[in-house]
Protein backbone atom coordinates (compact mmCIF):
# COMPACT_ATOMS: atom_id res chain seq x y z
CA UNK A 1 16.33 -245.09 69.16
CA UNK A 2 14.74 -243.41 66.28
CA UNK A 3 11.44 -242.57 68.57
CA UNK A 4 13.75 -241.08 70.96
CA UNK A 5 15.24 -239.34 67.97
CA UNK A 6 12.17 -237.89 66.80
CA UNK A 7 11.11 -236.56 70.31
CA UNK A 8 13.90 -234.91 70.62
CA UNK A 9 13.29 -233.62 67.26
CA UNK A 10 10.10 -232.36 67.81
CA UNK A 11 10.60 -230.82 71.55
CA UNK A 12 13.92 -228.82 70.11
CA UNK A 13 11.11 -227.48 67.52
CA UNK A 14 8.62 -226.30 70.37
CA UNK A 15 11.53 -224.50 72.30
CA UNK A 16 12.75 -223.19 69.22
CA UNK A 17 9.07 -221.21 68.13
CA UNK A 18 7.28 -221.04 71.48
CA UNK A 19 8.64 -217.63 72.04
CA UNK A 20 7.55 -216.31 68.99
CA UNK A 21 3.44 -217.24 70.09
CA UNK A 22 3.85 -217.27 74.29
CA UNK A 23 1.73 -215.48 76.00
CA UNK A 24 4.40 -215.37 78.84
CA UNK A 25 3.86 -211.02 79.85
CA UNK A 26 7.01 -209.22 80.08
CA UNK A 27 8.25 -205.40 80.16
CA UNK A 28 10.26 -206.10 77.42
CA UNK A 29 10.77 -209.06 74.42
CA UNK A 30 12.75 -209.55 71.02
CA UNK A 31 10.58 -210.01 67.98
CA UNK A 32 12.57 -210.00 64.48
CA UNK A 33 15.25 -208.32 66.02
CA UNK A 34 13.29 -205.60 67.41
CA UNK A 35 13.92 -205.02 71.22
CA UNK A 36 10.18 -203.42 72.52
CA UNK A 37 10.18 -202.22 76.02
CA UNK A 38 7.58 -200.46 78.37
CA UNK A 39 8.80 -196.73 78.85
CA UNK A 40 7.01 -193.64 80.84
CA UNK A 41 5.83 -196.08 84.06
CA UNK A 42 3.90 -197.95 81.01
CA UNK A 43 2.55 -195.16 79.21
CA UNK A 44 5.19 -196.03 76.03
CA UNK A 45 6.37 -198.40 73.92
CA UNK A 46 9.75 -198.00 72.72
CA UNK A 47 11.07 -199.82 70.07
CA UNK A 48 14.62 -199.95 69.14
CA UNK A 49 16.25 -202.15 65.83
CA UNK A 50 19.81 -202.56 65.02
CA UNK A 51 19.39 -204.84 61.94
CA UNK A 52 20.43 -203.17 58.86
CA UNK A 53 18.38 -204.92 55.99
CA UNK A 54 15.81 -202.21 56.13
CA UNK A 55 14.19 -198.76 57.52
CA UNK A 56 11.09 -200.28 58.21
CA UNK A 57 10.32 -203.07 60.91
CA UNK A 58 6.71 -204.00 62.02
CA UNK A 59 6.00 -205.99 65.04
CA UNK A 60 2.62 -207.31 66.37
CA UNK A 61 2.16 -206.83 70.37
CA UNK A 62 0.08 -207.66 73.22
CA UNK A 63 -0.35 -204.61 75.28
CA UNK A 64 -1.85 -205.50 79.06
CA UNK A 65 -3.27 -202.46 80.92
CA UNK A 66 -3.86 -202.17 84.24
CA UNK A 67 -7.18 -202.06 83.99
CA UNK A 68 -7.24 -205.84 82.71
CA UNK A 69 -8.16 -204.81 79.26
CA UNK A 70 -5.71 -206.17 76.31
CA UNK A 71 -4.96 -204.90 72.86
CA UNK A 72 -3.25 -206.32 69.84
CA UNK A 73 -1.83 -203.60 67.68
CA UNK A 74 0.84 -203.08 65.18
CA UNK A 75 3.87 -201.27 65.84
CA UNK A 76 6.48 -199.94 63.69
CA UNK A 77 9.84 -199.02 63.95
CA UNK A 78 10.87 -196.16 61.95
CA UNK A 79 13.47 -193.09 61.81
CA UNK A 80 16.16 -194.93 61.20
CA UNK A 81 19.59 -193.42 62.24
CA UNK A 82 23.39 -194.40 61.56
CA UNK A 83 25.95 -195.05 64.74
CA UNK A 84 29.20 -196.22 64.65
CA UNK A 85 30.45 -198.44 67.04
CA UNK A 86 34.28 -199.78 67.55
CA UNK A 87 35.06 -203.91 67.35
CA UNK A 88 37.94 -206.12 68.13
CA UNK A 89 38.14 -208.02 64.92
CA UNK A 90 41.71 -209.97 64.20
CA UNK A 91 43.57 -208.28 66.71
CA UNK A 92 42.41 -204.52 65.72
CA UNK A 93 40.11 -201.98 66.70
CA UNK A 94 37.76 -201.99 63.83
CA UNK A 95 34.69 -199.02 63.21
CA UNK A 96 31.94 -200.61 61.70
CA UNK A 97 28.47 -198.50 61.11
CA UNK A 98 25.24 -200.13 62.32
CA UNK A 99 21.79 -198.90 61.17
CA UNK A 100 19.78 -198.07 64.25
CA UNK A 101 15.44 -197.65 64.20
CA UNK A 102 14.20 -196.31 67.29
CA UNK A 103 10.61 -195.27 67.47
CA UNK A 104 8.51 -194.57 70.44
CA UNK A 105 4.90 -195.14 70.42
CA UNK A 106 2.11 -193.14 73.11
CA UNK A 107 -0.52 -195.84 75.12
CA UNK A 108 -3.43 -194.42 75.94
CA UNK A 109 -3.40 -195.52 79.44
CA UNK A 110 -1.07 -197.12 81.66
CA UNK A 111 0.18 -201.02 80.49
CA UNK A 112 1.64 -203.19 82.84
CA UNK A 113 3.07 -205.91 80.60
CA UNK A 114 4.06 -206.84 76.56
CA UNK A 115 4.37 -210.00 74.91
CA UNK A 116 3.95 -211.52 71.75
CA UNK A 117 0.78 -212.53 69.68
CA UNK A 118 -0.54 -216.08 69.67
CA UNK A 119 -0.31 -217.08 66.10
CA UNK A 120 -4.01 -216.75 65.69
CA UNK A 121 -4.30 -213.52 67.36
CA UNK A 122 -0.98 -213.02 64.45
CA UNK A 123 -3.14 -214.29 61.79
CA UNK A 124 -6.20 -212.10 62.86
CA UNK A 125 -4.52 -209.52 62.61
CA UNK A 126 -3.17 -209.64 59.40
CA UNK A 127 -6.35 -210.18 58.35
CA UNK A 128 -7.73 -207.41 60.02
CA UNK A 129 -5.16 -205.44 58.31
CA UNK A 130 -5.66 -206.54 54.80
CA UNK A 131 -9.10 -206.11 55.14
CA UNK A 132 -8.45 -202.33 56.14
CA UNK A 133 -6.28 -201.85 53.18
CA UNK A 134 -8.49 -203.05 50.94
CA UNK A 135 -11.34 -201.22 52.27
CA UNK A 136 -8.96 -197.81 51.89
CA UNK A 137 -8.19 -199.14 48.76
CA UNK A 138 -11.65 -199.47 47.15
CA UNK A 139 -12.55 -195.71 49.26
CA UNK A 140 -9.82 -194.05 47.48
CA UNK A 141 -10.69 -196.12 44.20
CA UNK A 142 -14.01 -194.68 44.79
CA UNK A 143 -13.09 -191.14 45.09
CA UNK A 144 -11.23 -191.59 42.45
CA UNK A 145 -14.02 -192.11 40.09
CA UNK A 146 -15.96 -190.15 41.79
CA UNK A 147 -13.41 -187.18 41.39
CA UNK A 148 -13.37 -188.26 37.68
CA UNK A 149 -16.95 -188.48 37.11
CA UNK A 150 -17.08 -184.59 38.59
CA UNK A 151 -14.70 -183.51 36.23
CA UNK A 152 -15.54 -184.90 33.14
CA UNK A 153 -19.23 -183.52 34.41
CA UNK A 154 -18.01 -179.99 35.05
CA UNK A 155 -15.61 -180.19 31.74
CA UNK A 156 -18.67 -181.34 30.07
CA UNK A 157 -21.06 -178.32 31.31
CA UNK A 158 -18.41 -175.92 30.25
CA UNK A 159 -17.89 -177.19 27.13
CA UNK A 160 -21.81 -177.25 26.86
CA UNK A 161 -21.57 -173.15 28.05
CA UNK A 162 -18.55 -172.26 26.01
CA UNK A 163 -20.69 -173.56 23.11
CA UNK A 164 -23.89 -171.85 23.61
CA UNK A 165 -22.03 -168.81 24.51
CA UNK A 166 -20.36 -168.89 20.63
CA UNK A 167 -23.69 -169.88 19.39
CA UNK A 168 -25.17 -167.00 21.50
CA UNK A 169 -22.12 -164.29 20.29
CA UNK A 170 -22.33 -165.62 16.78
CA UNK A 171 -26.35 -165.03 17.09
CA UNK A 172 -25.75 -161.27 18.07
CA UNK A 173 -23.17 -161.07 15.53
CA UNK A 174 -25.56 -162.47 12.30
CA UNK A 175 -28.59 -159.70 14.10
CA UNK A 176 -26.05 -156.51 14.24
CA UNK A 177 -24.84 -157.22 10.49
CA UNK A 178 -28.55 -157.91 9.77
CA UNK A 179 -29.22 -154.91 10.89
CA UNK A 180 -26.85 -152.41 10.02
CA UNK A 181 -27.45 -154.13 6.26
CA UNK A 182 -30.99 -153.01 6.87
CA UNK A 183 -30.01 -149.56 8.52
CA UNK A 184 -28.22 -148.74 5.56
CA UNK A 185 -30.87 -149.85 2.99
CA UNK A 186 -33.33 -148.16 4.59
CA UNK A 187 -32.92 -144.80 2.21
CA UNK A 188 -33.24 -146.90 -0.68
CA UNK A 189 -36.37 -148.37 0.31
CA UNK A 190 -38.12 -145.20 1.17
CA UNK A 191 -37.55 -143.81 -1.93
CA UNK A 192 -38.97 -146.84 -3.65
CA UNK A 193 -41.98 -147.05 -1.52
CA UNK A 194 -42.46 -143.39 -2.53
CA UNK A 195 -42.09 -144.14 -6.27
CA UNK A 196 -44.63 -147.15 -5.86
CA UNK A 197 -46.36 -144.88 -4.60
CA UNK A 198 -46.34 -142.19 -7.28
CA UNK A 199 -47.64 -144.53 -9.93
CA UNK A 200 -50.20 -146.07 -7.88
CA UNK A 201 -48.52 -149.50 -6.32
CA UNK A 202 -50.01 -149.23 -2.86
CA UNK A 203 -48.94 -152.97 -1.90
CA UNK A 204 -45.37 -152.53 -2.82
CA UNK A 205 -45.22 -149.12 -1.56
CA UNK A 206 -46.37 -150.24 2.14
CA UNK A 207 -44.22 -153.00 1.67
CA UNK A 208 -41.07 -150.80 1.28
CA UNK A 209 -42.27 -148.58 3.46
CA UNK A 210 -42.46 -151.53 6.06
CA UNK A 211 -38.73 -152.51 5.13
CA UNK A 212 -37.62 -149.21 5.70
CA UNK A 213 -38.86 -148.53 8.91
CA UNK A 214 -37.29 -151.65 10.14
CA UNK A 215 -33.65 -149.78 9.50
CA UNK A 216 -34.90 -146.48 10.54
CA UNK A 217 -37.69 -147.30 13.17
CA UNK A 218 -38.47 -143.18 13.73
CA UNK A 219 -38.95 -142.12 10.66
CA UNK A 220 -41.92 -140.11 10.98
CA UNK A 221 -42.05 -139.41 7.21
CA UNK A 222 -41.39 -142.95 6.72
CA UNK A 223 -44.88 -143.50 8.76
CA UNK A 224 -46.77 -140.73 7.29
CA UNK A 225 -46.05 -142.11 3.87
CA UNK A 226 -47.11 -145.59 4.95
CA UNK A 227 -50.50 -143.89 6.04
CA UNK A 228 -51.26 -142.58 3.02
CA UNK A 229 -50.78 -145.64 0.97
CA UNK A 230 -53.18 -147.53 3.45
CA UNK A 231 -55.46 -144.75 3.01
CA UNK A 232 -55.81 -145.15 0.21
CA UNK A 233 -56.80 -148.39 0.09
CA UNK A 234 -59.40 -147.55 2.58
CA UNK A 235 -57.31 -149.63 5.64
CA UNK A 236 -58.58 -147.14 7.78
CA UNK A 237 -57.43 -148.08 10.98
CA UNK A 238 -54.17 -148.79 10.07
CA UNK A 239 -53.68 -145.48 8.71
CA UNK A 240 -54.50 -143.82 11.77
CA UNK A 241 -52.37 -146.40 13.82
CA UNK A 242 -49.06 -144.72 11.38
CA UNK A 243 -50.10 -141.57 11.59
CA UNK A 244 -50.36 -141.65 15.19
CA UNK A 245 -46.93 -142.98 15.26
CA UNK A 246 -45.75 -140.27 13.03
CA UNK A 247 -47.07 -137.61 15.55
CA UNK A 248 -45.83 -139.11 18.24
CA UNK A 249 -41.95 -138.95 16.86
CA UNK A 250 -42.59 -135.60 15.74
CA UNK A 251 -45.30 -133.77 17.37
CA UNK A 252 -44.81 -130.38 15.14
CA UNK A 253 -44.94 -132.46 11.30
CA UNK A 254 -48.32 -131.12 9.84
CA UNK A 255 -48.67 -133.93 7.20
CA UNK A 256 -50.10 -136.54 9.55
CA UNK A 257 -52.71 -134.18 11.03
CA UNK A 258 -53.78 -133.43 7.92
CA UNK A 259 -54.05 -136.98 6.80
CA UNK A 260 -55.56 -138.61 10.02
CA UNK A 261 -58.37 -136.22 9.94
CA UNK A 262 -59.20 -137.11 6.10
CA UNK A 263 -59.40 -141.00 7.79
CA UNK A 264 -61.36 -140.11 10.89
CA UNK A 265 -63.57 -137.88 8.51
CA UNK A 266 -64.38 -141.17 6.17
CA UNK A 267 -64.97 -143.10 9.06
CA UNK A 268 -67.54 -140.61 10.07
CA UNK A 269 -65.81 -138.92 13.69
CA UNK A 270 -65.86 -135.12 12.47
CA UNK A 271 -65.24 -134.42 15.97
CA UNK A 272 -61.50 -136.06 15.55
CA UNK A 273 -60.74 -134.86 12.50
CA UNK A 274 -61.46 -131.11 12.88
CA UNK A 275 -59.24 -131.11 15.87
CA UNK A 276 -56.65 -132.83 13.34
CA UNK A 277 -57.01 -130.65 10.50
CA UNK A 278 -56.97 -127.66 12.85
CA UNK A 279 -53.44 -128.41 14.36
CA UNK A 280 -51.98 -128.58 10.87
CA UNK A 281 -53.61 -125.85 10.18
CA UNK A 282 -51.64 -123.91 13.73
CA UNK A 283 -48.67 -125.73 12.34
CA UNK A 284 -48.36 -124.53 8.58
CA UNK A 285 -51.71 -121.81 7.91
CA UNK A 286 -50.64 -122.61 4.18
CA UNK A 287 -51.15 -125.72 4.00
CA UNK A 288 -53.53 -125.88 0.66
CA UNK A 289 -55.15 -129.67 1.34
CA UNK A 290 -55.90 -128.48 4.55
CA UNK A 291 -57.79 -125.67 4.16
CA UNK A 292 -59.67 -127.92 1.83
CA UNK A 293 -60.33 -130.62 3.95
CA UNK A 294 -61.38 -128.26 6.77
CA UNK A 295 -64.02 -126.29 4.08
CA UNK A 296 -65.06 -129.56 3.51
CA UNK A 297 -65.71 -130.49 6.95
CA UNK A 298 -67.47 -127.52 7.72
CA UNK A 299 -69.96 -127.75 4.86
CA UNK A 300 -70.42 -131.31 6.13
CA UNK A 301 -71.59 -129.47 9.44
CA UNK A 302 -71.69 -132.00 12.26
């Protein structure tokens, strides 16, 4: 009795679940109370759920086409809509609303028959599907660092430019007070170079001189004073080199002709320095030192 009790047991069981894993092929079956059916002469799906525990149903299906291939895909039934319908309950015509999903899904060629999963194919693809979320998961988790590591790169590099770009105004800044500080000392210093000068202080004089031209670079005075003081300390060259600068600013100032040619004279070109003394001579013809210099060029002959 009890063996007979226990196969009964067990074949109630297999007719109870065998639907849910046959691999009987239909046109349409009933999966979790979702009713999928072949639409379009088996280019559709169409699946329609009355249940009303949720928006959302998912059902795994067999597709056959008619080619012989197979495909096991997940479909889901979405859109859901409200519809009222009219019962006899307890002798009354009663409205009750039902929530309706109906959601029709394209095949790309024609099927010819549905049915459900087996549960391994089920299980597969559930895997299948985890496996795909995961992998979407760790992409977007990815590009999420990825997105993060640009940003804090880019925030970085303009906080780097911003920087220099302070360091670079504040820079410009510290030169244009540095120099209009040395613009407007520049008077000062050229007339203590020329009192150096005056009682004989040649290195502080050129030294003066020096920080005055930096706050008025065209100073042609300003050179021709330098000149002298390296003249006399017999720097040659570099008196010519100031004098020449002198002339250049101001072509028509007599004072550096005058005093180049006493420097080419002591470095023995005559040639150069009667040319020189001549044109301050054209420029001022009173010019006492030199009319002196040039008598004393010409009784030096060649």
């Amino acid at each position: 009795m009890k063996k007979n009790l226990v196969l009964l047991v067990i074949v109630l069981t297999f007719f109870c679940f065998a639907p849910a894993f046959a691999q009987t092929r239909s046109q349409q079956i009933i999966t979790n109370g979702v009713t999928v059916s072949l639409i379009n002469d088996g280019m559709g799906l169409r699946l329609e759920n009355g249940n009303s525990s949720g928006d959302n149903h998912t059902v795994d299906i067999v597709v056959y086409y008619a080619d012989g291939t197979s495909e096991l895909k997940l479909y889901r039934a979405r859109r859901p809509y409200t519809d009222e319908s009219r019962f006899w309950i307890n002798g009354a015509w009663t409205t009750s609303r039902v929530r309706v999903a109906s959601t029709t899904r394209d095949l790309t060629k024609r099927a010819t028959a549905i049915s459900l999963p087996t549960a391994a194919q089920a299980a597969q693809a559930r895997a299948q599907r985890e496996a795909a979320a995961a992998e979407r998961a760790r992409q977007e988790a990815a590009e999420r660092a990825e997105r993060e590591r640009r940003e804090a790169a880019e925030r970085t590099e303009r906080e780097r430019r911003e920087a220099a770009e302070r360091a670079e105004q504040e820079r410009r800044e510290t030169e244009e007070r540095n120099a209009e500080r040395i613009r407007r000392e520049a008077p000062a210093f050229q007339e203590s170079g020329t009192a150096a000068f005056q009682r004989g202080d040649y290195d502080r004089a050129i030294a003066d001189f020096t920080r005055s031209l930096q706050g008025d670079p065209r100073n042609a005075t300003t050179y021709n004073n330098r000149g002298a003081a390296y003249n006399q300390k017999r720097d040659w060259d570099r008196a010519i080199a100031d004098f020449t600068e002198a002339i250049r600013i101001d072509p028509n100032y007599a004072a550096p002709y005058r005093h180049r040619a006493f420097a080419y004279m002591q470095k023995g070109n005559n040639t150069q320095a009667r040319t020189d003394v001549n044109r301050a001579l054209q420029i001022n013809p009173n010019y006492q030192s030199a009319r002196e210099l040039s008598a004393e060029l010409q009784r030096r002959g060649n």
